[in-house]
Protein backbone atom coordinates (compact mmCIF):
# COMPACT_ATOMS: atom_id res chain seq x y z
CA UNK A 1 17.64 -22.31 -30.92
CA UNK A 2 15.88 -24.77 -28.90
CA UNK A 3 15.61 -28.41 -29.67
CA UNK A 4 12.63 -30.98 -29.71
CA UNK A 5 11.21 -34.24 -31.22
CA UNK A 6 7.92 -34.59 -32.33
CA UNK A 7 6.20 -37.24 -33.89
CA UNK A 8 4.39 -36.60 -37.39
CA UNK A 9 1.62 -38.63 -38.20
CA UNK A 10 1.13 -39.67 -41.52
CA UNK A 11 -1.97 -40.25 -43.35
CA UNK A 12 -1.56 -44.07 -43.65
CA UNK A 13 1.00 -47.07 -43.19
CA UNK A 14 4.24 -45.94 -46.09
CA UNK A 15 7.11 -45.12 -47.20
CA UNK A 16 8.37 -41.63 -46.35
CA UNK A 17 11.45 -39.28 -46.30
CA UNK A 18 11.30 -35.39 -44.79
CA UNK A 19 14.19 -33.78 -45.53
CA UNK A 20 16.78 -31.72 -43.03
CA UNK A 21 15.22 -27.89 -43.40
CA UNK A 22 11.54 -29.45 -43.78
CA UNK A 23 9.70 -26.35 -41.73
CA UNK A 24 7.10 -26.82 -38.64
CA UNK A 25 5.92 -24.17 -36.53
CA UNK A 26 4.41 -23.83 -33.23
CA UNK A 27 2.48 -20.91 -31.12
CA UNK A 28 3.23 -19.79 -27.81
CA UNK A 29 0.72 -19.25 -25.19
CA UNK A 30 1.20 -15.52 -25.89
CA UNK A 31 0.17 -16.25 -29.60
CA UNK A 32 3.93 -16.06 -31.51
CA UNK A 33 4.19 -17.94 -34.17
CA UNK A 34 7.75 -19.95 -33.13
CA UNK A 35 9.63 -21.49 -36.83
CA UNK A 36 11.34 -24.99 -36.43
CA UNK A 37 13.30 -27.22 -39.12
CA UNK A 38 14.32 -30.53 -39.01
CA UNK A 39 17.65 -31.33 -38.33
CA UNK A 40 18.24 -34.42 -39.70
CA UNK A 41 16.88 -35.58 -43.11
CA UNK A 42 14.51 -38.94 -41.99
CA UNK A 43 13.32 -41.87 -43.32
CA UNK A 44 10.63 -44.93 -41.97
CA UNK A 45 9.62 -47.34 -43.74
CA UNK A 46 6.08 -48.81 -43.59
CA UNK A 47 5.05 -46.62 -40.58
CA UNK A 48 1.92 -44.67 -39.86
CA UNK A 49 4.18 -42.29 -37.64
CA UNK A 50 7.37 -40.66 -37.68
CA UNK A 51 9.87 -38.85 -34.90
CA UNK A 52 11.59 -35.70 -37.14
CA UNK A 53 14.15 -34.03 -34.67
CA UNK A 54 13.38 -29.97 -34.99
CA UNK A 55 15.44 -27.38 -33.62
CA UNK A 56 13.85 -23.76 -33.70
CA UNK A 57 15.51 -21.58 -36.50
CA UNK A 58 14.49 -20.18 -40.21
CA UNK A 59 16.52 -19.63 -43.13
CA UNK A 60 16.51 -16.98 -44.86
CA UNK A 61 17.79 -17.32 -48.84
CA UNK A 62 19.63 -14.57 -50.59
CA UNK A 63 18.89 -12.09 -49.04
CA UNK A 64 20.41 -8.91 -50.52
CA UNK A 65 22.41 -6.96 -48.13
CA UNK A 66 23.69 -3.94 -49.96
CA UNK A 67 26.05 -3.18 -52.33
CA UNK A 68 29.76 -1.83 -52.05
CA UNK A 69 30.04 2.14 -52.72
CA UNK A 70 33.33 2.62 -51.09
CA UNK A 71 36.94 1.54 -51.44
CA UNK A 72 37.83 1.78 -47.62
CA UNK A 73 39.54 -0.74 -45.66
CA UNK A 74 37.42 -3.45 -43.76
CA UNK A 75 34.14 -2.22 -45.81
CA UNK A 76 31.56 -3.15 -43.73
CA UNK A 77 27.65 -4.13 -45.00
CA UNK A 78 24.75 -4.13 -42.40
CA UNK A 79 21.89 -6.56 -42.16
CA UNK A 80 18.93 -4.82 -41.51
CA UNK A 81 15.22 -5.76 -40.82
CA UNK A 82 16.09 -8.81 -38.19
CA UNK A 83 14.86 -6.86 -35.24
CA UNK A 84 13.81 -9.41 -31.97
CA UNK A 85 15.43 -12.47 -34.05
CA UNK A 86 19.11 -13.51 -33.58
CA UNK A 87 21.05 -14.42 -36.64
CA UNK A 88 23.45 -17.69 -36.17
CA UNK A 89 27.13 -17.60 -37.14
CA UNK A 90 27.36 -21.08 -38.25
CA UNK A 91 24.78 -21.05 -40.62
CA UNK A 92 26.04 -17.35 -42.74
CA UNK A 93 27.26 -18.60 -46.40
CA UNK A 94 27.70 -15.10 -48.61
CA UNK A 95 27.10 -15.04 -52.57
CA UNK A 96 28.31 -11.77 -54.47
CA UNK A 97 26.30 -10.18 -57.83
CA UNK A 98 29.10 -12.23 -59.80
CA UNK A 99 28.39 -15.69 -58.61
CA UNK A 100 31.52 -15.81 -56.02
CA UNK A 101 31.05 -17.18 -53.05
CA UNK A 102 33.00 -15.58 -49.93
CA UNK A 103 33.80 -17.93 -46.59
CA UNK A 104 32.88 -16.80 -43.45
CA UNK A 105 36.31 -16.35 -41.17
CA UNK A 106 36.69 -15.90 -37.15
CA UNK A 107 39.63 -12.85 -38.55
CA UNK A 108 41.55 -12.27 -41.06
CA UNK A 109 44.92 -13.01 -39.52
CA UNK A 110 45.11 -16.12 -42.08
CA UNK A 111 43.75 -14.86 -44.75
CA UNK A 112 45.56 -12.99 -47.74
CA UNK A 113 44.95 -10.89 -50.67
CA UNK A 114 43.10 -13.07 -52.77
CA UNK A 115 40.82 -15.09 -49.87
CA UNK A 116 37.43 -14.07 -50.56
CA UNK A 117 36.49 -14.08 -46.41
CA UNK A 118 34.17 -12.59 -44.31
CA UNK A 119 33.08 -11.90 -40.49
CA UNK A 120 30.27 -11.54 -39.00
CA UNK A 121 30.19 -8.44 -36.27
CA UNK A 122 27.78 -8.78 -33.53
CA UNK A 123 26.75 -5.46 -32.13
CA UNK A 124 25.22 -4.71 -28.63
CA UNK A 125 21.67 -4.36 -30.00
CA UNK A 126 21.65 -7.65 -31.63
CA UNK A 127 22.27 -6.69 -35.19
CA UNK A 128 24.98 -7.75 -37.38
CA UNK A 129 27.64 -6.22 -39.63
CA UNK A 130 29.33 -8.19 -42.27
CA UNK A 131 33.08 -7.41 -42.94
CA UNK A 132 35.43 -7.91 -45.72
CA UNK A 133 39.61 -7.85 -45.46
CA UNK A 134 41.56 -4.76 -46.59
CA UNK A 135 43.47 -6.13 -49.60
CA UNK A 136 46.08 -7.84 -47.61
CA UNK A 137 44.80 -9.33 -44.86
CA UNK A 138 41.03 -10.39 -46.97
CA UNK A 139 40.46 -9.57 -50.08
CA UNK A 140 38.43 -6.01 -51.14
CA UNK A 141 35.78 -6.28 -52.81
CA UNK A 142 35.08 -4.48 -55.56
CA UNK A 143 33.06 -1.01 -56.16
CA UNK A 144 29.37 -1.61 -57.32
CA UNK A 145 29.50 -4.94 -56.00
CA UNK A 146 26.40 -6.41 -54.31
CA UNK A 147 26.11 -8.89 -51.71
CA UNK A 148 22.85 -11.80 -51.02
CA UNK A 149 23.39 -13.45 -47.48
CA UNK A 150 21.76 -16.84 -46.54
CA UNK A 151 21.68 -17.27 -42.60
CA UNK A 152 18.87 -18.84 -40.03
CA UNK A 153 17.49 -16.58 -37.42
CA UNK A 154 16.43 -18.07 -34.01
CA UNK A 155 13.95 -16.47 -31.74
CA UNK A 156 16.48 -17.59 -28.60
CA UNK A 157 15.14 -18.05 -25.47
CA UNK A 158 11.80 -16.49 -26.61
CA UNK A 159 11.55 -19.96 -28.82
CA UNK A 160 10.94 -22.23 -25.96
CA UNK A 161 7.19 -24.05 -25.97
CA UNK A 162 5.98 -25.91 -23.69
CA UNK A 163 4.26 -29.97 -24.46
CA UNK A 164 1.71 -29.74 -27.23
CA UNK A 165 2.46 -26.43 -28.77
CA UNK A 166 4.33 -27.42 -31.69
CA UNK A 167 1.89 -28.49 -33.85
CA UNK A 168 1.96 -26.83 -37.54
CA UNK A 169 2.59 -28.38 -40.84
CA UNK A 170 3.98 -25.05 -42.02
CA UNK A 171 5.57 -26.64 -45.34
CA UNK A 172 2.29 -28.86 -45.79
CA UNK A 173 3.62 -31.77 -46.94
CA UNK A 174 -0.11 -33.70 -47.50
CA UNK A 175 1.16 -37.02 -46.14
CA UNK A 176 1.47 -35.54 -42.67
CA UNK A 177 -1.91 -35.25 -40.81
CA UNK A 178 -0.99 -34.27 -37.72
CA UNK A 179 1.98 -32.98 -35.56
CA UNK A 180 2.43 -33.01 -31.77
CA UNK A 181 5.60 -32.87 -29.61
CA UNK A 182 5.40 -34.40 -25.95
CA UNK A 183 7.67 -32.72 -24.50
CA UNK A 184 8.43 -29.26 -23.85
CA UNK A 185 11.70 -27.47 -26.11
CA UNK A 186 15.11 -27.52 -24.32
CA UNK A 187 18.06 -25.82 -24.95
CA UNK A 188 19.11 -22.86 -26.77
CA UNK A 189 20.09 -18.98 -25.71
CA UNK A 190 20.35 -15.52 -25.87
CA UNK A 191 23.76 -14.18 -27.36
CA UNK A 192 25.88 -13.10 -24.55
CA UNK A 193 25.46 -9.68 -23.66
CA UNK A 194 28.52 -7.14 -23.86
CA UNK A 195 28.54 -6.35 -20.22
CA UNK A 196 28.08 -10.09 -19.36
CA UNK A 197 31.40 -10.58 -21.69
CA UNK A 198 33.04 -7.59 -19.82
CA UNK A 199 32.33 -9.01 -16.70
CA UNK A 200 33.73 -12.60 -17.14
CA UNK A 201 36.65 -11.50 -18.98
C-alpha cells in the first residue's frame, strides 16, 4: 500500500496519543473511498497539530474462512469475497475454532508433524488459498475444524491520491477536527503478475 503523512488537527493545544491501526480514509477523484492506518502509534505533547504517518491498508479481524471437511494432504481453505483488494502476506496471523494459533510459513520444508504452519497461495486472479502441512511436513488439521483469518487488504496501485484527498476521520476520534495530507501518496504495488514472474525468471 501506499504511504503518506498528514497532519491532524486537533481541537485545541493538548496532550494526545493515536495509536498504530488508528483508521483515516480518503476519496479519489473517481469517488473510491481509499482506507489508511497509521503506522506508527504517536504522541505530542501540548500541540494543536499532529503528523500521524498512514500507509493505505485495512484489517480485517477474524474473519471465518471455512472449516476442514477432508483429511487430504495439504488441505487447502479459500478466502473469498476480497475481489479488486490485495491481501498482504506479512500481515496473515490464523486462529482455529479451538483457540490455536497457526504461523504463517514461506514452506513446509522446516516444519514437522506437530508445527501448526500455514502458507498463503497467491493465485493468478488475485485471490488467496491458505494451506496446511500433510502430517509430516505441517501438521493436519483436524476434521470439523474451522478457521478465522486476520489480514489487511490494500487497494495497490489503485490507492494512490493525489495532495488534499486524504481527508476523513473514519475512526472519529472527537479531538481531531480536521485532516489534510500535502502531499500526494507514494509507493506501493500491484502483486507481480504470473507472466511477469515467467518472464524474469
Amino acid at each position: 500500500g501506499s504511504m503518506v503523512t498528514v497532519t491532524a488537527t486537533l481541537t485545541g493545544t493538548m496532550n494526545k496519543t493515536i495509536n498504530a491501526g488508528y483508521k483515516i480514509s480518503g476519496q479519489s477523484s473517481a469517488g473510491i473511498l481509499v482506507p489508511f492506518e497509521v503506522t506508527t502509534t504517536t504522541s505530542v505533547t501540548s500541540a494543536s497539530s499532529m503528523a500521524l504517518p498512514l500507509k493505505q491498508q485495512e484489517t480485517i479481524s477474524g474473519v471465518n474462512i471455512g472449516t476442514v471437511t477432508g483429511t487430504e494432504d495439504y488441505y487447502e481453505l479459500p478466502v473469498k469475497g476480497y475481489d479488486g483488494k490485495y491481501l498482504i502476506r506479512d500481515t496473515m496471523t490464523l486462529l482455529d475454532s479451538n483457540s490455536q494459533t497457526w504461523t504463517r510459513v514461506t514452506n513446509f520444508d522446516a516444519s514437522i508433524s506437530t508445527d501448526k504452519h500455514f502458507i498463503p497461495i497467491y493465485q493468478s486472479n488475485g485471490k488467496v488459498r491458505i494451506q496446511f502441512g500433510n502430517g509430516t511436513n505441517g501438521a493436519k488439521p483436524a476434521l470439523n475444524t474451522s478457521f478465522y483469518l486476520t489480514f489487511a487488504v490494500t487497494l495497490g496501485l489503485g490507492g494512490q491520491l493525489e495532495a488534499g484527498q486524504v481527508t476523513l476521520n473514519t475512526d472519529g476520534d472527537p479531538d481531531i477536527s480536521e485532516i489534510t495530507n500535502a502531499s500526494e501518496t507514494s509507493g506501493g504495488n500491484n502483486p507481480e503478475s504470473v507472466a511477469s514472474i515467467i518472464r524474469n525468471s
